[in-house]
C-alpha atoms as a PDB file:
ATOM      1  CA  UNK A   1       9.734   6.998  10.314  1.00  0.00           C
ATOM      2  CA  UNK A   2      12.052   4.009   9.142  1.00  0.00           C
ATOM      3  CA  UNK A   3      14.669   2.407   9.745  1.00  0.00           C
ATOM      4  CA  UNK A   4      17.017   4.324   7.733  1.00  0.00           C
ATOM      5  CA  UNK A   5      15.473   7.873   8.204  1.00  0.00           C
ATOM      6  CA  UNK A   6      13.518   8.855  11.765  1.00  0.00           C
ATOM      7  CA  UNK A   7      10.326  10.639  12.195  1.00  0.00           C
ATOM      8  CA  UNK A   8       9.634  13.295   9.571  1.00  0.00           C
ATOM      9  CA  UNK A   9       5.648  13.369   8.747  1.00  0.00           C
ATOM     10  CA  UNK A  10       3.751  13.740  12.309  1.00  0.00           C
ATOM     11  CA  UNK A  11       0.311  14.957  13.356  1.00  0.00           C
ATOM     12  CA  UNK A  12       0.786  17.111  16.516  1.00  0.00           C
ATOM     13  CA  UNK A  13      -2.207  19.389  17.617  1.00  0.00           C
ATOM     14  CA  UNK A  14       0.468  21.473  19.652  1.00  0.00           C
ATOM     15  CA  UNK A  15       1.877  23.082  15.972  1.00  0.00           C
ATOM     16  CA  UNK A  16      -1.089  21.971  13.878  1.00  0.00           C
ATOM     17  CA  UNK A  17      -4.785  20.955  13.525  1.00  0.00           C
ATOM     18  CA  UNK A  18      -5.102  17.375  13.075  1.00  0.00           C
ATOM     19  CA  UNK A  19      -6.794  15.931  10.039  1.00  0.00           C
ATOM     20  CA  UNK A  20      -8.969  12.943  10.476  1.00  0.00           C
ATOM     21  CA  UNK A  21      -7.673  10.485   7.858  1.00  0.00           C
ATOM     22  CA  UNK A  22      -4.521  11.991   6.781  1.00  0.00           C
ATOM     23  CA  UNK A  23      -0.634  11.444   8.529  1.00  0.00           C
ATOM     24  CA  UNK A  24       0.048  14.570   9.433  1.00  0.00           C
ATOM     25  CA  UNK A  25       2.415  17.145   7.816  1.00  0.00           C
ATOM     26  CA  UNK A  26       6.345  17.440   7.080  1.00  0.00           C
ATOM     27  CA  UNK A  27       7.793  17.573  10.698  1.00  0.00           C
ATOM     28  CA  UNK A  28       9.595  20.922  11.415  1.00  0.00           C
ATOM     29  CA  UNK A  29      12.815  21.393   9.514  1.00  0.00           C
ATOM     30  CA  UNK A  30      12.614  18.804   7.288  1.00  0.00           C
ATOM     31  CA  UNK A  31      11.371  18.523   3.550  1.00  0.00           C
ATOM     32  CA  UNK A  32       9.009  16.097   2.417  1.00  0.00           C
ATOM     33  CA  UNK A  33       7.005  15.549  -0.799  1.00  0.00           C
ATOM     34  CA  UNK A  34       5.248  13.616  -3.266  1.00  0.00           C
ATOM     35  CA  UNK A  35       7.258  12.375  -6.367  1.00  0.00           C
ATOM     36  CA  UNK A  36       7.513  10.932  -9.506  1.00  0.00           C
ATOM     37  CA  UNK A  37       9.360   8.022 -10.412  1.00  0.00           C
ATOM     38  CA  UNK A  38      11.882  10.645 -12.358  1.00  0.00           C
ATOM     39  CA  UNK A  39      12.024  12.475  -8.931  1.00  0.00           C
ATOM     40  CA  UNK A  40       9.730  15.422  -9.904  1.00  0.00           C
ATOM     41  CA  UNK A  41       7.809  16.717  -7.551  1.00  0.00           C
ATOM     42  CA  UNK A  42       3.677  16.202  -7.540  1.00  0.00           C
ATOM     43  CA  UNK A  43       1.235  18.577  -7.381  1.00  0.00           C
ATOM     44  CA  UNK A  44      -1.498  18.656  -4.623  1.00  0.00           C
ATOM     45  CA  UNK A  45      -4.124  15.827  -4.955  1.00  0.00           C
ATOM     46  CA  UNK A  46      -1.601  13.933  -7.291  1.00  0.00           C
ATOM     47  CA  UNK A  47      -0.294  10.085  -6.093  1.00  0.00           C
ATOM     48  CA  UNK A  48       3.255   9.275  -6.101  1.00  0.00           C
ATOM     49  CA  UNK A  49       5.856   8.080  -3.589  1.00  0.00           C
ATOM     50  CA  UNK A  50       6.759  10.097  -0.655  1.00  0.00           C
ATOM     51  CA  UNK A  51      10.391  11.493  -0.289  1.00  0.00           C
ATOM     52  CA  UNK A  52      12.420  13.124   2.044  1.00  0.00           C
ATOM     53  CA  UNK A  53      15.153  15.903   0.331  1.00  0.00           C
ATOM     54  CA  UNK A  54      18.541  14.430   1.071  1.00  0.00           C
ATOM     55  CA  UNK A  55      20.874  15.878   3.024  1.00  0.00           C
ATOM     56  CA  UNK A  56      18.477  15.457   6.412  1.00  0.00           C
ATOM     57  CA  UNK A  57      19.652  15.061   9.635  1.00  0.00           C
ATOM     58  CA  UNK A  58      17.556  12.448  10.453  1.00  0.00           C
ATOM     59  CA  UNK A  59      18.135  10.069   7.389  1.00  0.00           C
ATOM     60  CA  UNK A  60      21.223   7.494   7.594  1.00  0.00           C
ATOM     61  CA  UNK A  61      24.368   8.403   5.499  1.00  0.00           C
ATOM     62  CA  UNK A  62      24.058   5.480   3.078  1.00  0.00           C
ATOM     63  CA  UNK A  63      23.636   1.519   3.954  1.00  0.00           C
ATOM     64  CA  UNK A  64      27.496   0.317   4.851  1.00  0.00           C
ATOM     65  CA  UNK A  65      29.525  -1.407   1.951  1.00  0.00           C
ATOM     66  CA  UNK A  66      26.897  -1.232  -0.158  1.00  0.00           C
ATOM     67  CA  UNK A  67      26.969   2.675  -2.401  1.00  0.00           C
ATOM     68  CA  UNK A  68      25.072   0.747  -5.030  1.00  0.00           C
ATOM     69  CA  UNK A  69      22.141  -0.044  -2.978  1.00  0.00           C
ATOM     70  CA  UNK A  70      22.009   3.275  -1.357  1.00  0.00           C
ATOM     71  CA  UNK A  71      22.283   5.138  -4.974  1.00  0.00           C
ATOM     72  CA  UNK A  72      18.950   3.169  -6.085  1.00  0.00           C
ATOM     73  CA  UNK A  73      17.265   4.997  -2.755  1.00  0.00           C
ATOM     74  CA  UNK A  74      17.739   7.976  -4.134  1.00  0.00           C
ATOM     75  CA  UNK A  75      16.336   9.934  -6.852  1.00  0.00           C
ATOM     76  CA  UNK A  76      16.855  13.581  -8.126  1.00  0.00           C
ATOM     77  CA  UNK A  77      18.069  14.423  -4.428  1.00  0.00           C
ATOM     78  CA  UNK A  78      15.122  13.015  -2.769  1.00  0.00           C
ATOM     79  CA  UNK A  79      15.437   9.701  -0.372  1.00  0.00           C
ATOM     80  CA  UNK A  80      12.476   7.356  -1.858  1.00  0.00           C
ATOM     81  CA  UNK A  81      10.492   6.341   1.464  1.00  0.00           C
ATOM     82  CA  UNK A  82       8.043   3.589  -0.232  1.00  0.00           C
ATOM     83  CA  UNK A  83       5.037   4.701   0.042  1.00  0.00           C
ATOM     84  CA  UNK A  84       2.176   5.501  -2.063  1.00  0.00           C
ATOM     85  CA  UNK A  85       0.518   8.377  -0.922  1.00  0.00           C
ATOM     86  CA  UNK A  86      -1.080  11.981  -2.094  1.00  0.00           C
ATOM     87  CA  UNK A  87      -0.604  15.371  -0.558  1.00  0.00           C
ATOM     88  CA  UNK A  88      -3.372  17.783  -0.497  1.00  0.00           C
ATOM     89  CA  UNK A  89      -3.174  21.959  -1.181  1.00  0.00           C
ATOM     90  CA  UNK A  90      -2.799  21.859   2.712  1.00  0.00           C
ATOM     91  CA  UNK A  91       0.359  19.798   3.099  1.00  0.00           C
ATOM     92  CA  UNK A  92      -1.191  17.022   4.959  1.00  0.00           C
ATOM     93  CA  UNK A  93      -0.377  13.773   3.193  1.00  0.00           C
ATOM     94  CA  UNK A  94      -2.934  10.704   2.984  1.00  0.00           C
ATOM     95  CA  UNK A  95      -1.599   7.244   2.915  1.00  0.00           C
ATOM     96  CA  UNK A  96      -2.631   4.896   0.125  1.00  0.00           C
ATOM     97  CA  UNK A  97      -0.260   1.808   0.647  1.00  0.00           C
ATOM     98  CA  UNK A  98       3.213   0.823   0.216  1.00  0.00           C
ATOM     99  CA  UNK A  99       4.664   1.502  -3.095  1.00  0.00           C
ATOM    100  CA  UNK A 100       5.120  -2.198  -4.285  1.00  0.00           C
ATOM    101  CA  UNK A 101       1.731  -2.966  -2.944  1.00  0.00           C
ATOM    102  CA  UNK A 102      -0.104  -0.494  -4.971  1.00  0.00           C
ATOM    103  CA  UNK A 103      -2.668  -2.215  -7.182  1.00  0.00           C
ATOM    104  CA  UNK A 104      -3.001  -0.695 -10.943  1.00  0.00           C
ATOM    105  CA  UNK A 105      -6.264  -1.690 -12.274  1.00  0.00           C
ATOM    106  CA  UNK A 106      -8.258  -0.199 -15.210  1.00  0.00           C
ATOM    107  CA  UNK A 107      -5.879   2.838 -15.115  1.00  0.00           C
ATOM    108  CA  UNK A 108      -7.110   3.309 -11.086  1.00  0.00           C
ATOM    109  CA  UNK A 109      -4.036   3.133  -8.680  1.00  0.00           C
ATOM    110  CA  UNK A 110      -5.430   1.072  -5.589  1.00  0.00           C
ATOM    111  CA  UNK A 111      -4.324   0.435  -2.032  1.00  0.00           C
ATOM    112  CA  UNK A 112      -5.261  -3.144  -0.717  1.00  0.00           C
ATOM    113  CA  UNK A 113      -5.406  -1.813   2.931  1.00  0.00           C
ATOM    114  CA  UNK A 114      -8.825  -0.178   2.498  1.00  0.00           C
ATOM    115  CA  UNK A 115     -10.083  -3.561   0.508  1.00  0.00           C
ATOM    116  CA  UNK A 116      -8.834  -5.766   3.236  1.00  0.00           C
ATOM    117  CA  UNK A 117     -10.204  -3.554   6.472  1.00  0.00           C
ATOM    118  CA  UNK A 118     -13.963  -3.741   4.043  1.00  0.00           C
ATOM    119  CA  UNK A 119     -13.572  -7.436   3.737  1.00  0.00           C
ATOM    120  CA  UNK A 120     -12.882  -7.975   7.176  1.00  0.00           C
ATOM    121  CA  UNK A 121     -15.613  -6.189   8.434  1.00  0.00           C
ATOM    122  CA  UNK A 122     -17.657  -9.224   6.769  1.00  0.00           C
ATOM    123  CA  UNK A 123     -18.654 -11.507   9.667  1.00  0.00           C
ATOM    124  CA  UNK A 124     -17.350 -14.598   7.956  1.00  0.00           C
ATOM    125  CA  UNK A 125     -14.231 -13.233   7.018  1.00  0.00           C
ATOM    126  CA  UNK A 126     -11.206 -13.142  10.013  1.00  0.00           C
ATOM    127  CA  UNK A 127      -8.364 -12.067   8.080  1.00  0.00           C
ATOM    128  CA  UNK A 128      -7.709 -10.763   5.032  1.00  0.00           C
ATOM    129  CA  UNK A 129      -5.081  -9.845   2.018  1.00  0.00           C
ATOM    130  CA  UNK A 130      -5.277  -7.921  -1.611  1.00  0.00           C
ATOM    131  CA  UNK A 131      -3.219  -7.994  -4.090  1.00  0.00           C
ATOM    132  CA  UNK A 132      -2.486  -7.241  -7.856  1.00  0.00           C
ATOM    133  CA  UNK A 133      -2.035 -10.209 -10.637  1.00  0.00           C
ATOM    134  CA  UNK A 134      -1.221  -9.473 -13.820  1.00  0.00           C
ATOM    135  CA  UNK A 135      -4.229  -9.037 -16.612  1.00  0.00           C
ATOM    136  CA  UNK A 136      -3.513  -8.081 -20.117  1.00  0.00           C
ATOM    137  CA  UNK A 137      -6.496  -5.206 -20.232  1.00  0.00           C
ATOM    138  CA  UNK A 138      -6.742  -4.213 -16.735  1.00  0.00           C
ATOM    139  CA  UNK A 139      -2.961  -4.088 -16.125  1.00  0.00           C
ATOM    140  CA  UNK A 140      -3.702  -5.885 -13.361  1.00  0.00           C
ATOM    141  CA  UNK A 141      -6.960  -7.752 -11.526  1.00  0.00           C
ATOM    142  CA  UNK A 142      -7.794  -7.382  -7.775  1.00  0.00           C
ATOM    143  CA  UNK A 143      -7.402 -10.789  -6.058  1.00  0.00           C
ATOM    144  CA  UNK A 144      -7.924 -11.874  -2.229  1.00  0.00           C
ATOM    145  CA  UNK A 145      -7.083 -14.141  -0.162  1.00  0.00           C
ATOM    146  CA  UNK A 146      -9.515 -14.790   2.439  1.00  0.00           C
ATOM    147  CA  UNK A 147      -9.727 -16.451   5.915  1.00  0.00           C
ATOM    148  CA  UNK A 148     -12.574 -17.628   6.694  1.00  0.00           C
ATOM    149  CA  UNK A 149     -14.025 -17.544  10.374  1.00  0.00           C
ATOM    150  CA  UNK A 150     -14.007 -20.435  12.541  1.00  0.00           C
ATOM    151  CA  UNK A 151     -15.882 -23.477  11.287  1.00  0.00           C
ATOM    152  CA  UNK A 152     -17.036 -21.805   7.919  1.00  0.00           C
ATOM    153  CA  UNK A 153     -16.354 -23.192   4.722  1.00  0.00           C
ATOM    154  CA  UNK A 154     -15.647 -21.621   1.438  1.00  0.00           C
ATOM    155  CA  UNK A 155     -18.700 -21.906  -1.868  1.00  0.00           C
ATOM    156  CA  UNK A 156     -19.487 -20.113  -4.687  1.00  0.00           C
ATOM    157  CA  UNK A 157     -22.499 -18.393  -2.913  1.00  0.00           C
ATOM    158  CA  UNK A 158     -20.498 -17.312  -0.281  1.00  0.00           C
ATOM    159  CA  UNK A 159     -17.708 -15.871  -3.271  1.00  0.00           C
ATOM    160  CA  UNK A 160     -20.609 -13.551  -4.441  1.00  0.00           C
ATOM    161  CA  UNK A 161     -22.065 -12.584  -0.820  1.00  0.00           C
ATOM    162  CA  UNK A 162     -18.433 -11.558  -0.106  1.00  0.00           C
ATOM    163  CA  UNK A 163     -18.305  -9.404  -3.787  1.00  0.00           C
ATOM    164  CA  UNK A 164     -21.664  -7.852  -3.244  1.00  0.00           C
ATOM    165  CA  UNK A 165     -20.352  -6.800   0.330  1.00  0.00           C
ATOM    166  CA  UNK A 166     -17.599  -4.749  -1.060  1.00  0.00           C
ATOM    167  CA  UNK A 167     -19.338  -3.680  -4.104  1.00  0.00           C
ATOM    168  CA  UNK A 168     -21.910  -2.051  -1.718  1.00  0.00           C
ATOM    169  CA  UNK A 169     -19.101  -0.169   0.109  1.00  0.00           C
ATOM    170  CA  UNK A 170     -15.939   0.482  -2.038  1.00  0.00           C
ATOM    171  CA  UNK A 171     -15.733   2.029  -5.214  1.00  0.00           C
ATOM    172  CA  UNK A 172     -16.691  -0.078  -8.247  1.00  0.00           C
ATOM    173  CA  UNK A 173     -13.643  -0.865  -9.368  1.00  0.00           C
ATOM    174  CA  UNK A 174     -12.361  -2.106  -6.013  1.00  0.00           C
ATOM    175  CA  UNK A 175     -14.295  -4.856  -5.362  1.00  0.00           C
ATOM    176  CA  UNK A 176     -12.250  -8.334  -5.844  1.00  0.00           C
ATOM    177  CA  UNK A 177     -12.865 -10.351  -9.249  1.00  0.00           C
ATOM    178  CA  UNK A 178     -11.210 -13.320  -7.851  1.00  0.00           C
ATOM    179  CA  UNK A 179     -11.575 -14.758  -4.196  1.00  0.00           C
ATOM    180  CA  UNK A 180      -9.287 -17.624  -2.996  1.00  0.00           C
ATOM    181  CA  UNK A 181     -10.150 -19.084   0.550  1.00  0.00           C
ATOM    182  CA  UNK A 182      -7.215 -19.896   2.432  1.00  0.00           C
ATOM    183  CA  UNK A 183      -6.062 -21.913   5.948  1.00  0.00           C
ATOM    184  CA  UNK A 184      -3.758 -18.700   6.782  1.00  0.00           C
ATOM    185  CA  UNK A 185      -2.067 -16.228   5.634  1.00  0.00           C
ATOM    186  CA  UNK A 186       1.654 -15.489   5.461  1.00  0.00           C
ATOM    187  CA  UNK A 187       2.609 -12.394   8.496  1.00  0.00           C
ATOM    188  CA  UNK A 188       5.570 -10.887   9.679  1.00  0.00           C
ATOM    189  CA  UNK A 189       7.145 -11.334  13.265  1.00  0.00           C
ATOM    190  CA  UNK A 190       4.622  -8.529  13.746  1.00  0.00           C
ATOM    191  CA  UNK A 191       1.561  -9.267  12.434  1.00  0.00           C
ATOM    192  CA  UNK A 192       1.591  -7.437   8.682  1.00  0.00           C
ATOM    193  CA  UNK A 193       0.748  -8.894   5.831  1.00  0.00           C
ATOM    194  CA  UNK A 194       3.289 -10.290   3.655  1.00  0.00           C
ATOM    195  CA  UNK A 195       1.993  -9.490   0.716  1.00  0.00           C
ATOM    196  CA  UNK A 196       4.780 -10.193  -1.766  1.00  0.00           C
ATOM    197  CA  UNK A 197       4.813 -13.549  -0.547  1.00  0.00           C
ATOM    198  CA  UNK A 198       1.903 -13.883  -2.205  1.00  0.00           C
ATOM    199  CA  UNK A 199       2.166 -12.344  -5.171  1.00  0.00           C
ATOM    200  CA  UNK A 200       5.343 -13.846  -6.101  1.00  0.00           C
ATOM    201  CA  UNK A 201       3.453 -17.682  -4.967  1.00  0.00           C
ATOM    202  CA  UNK A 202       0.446 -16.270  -7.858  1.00  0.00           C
ATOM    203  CA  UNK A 203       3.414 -15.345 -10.285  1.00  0.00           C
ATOM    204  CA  UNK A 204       5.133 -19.209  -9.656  1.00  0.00           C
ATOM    205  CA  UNK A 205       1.969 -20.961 -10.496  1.00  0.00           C
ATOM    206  CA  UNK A 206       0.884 -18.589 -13.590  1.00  0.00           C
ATOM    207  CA  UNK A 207       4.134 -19.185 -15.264  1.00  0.00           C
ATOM    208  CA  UNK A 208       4.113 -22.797 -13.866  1.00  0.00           C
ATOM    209  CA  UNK A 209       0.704 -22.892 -16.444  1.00  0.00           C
ATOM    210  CA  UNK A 210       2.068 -20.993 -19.131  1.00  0.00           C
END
């Protein structure tokens, strides 16, 4: 659910087995899918963003006074939700991020959530963030910002311990090429991430060098 349309993907073992790993299915009476940025819909195992088919009863009427911001929403008669995610031949749908914080690396499409729960399971690292900076053969290269634990300092050695952590538990080409320590890390009222904050700070200083 969102602000502008309620609940309509929800695991509930009362209609439906629950999937370890996955959100759940299209809610009764409602249609949800994976699309394109055209507003086609994806096939099963295929990443796009999630949509809900407008009209819905649970999805607002359109933001007031502002037609032109609700018209960008919507695509092909589906209500753009944000996220990233995949559906499987099942209809259960996996989260992989939020749409703007997808990574695109080496052709591979990348959440940061699953980098940043891996780094943070590294006992000198409290808190964590991924995102995507612009490369001209990757598209675009992984970077983190990292905070460190209590009274530990950030060094080279420590750079590569953190690399060969991930390397040794994510995919290859989902471990970080560049690692900036940080004093903290930019969150919402409620704890998240704010993520663009800190890609648009990385996009200020690389034109600022430019």
């Amino acid at each position: 659910g969102q602000t502008e349309c309620n609940l309509v993907v929800a695991n509930c073992q009362e209609i439906m087995p629950v999937k370890p790993g996955h959100m759940g299915r299209a809610a009764p009476g409602h249609r949800v899918e994976v699309i394109d940025d055209d507003g086609n819909v994806l096939g099963p195992g295929e990443e796009g963003e999630m949509a809900v088919k407008t009209p819905d009863p649970v999805l607002m009427l359109n933001y007031w006074n502002n037609q032109e911001a609700t018209n960008a929403k919507i695509t092909n008669g589906w209500w753009r939700m944000g996220d990233a995610a995949v559906k499987d031949e099942d209809g259960y749908f996996r989260f992989v991020g939020r749409a703007d914080d997808v990574i695109t690396s080496a052709g591979y499409r990348i959440g940061p959530g699953e980098i940043e729960d891996c780094l943070t399971k590294h006992p000198a690292v409290s808190l964590a963030a991924a995102i995507g900076v612009p490369d001209p053969v990757r598209t675009e290269n992984i970077k983190v910002f990292i905070k460190l634990t209590d009274g530990l300092n950030g060094s080279p050695e420590l750079e590569e311990d953190i690399r060969g952590f991930v390397k040794t538990r994510l995919s290859p080409h989902e471990y970080p090429r560049l690692i900036e320590f940080v004093s903290d890390l930019p969150l919402t009222a409620t704890g998240k991430i704010r993520r663009k904050d800190l890609r648009d700070a990385e996009l200020a200083k690389m034109d600022a060098q430019q």
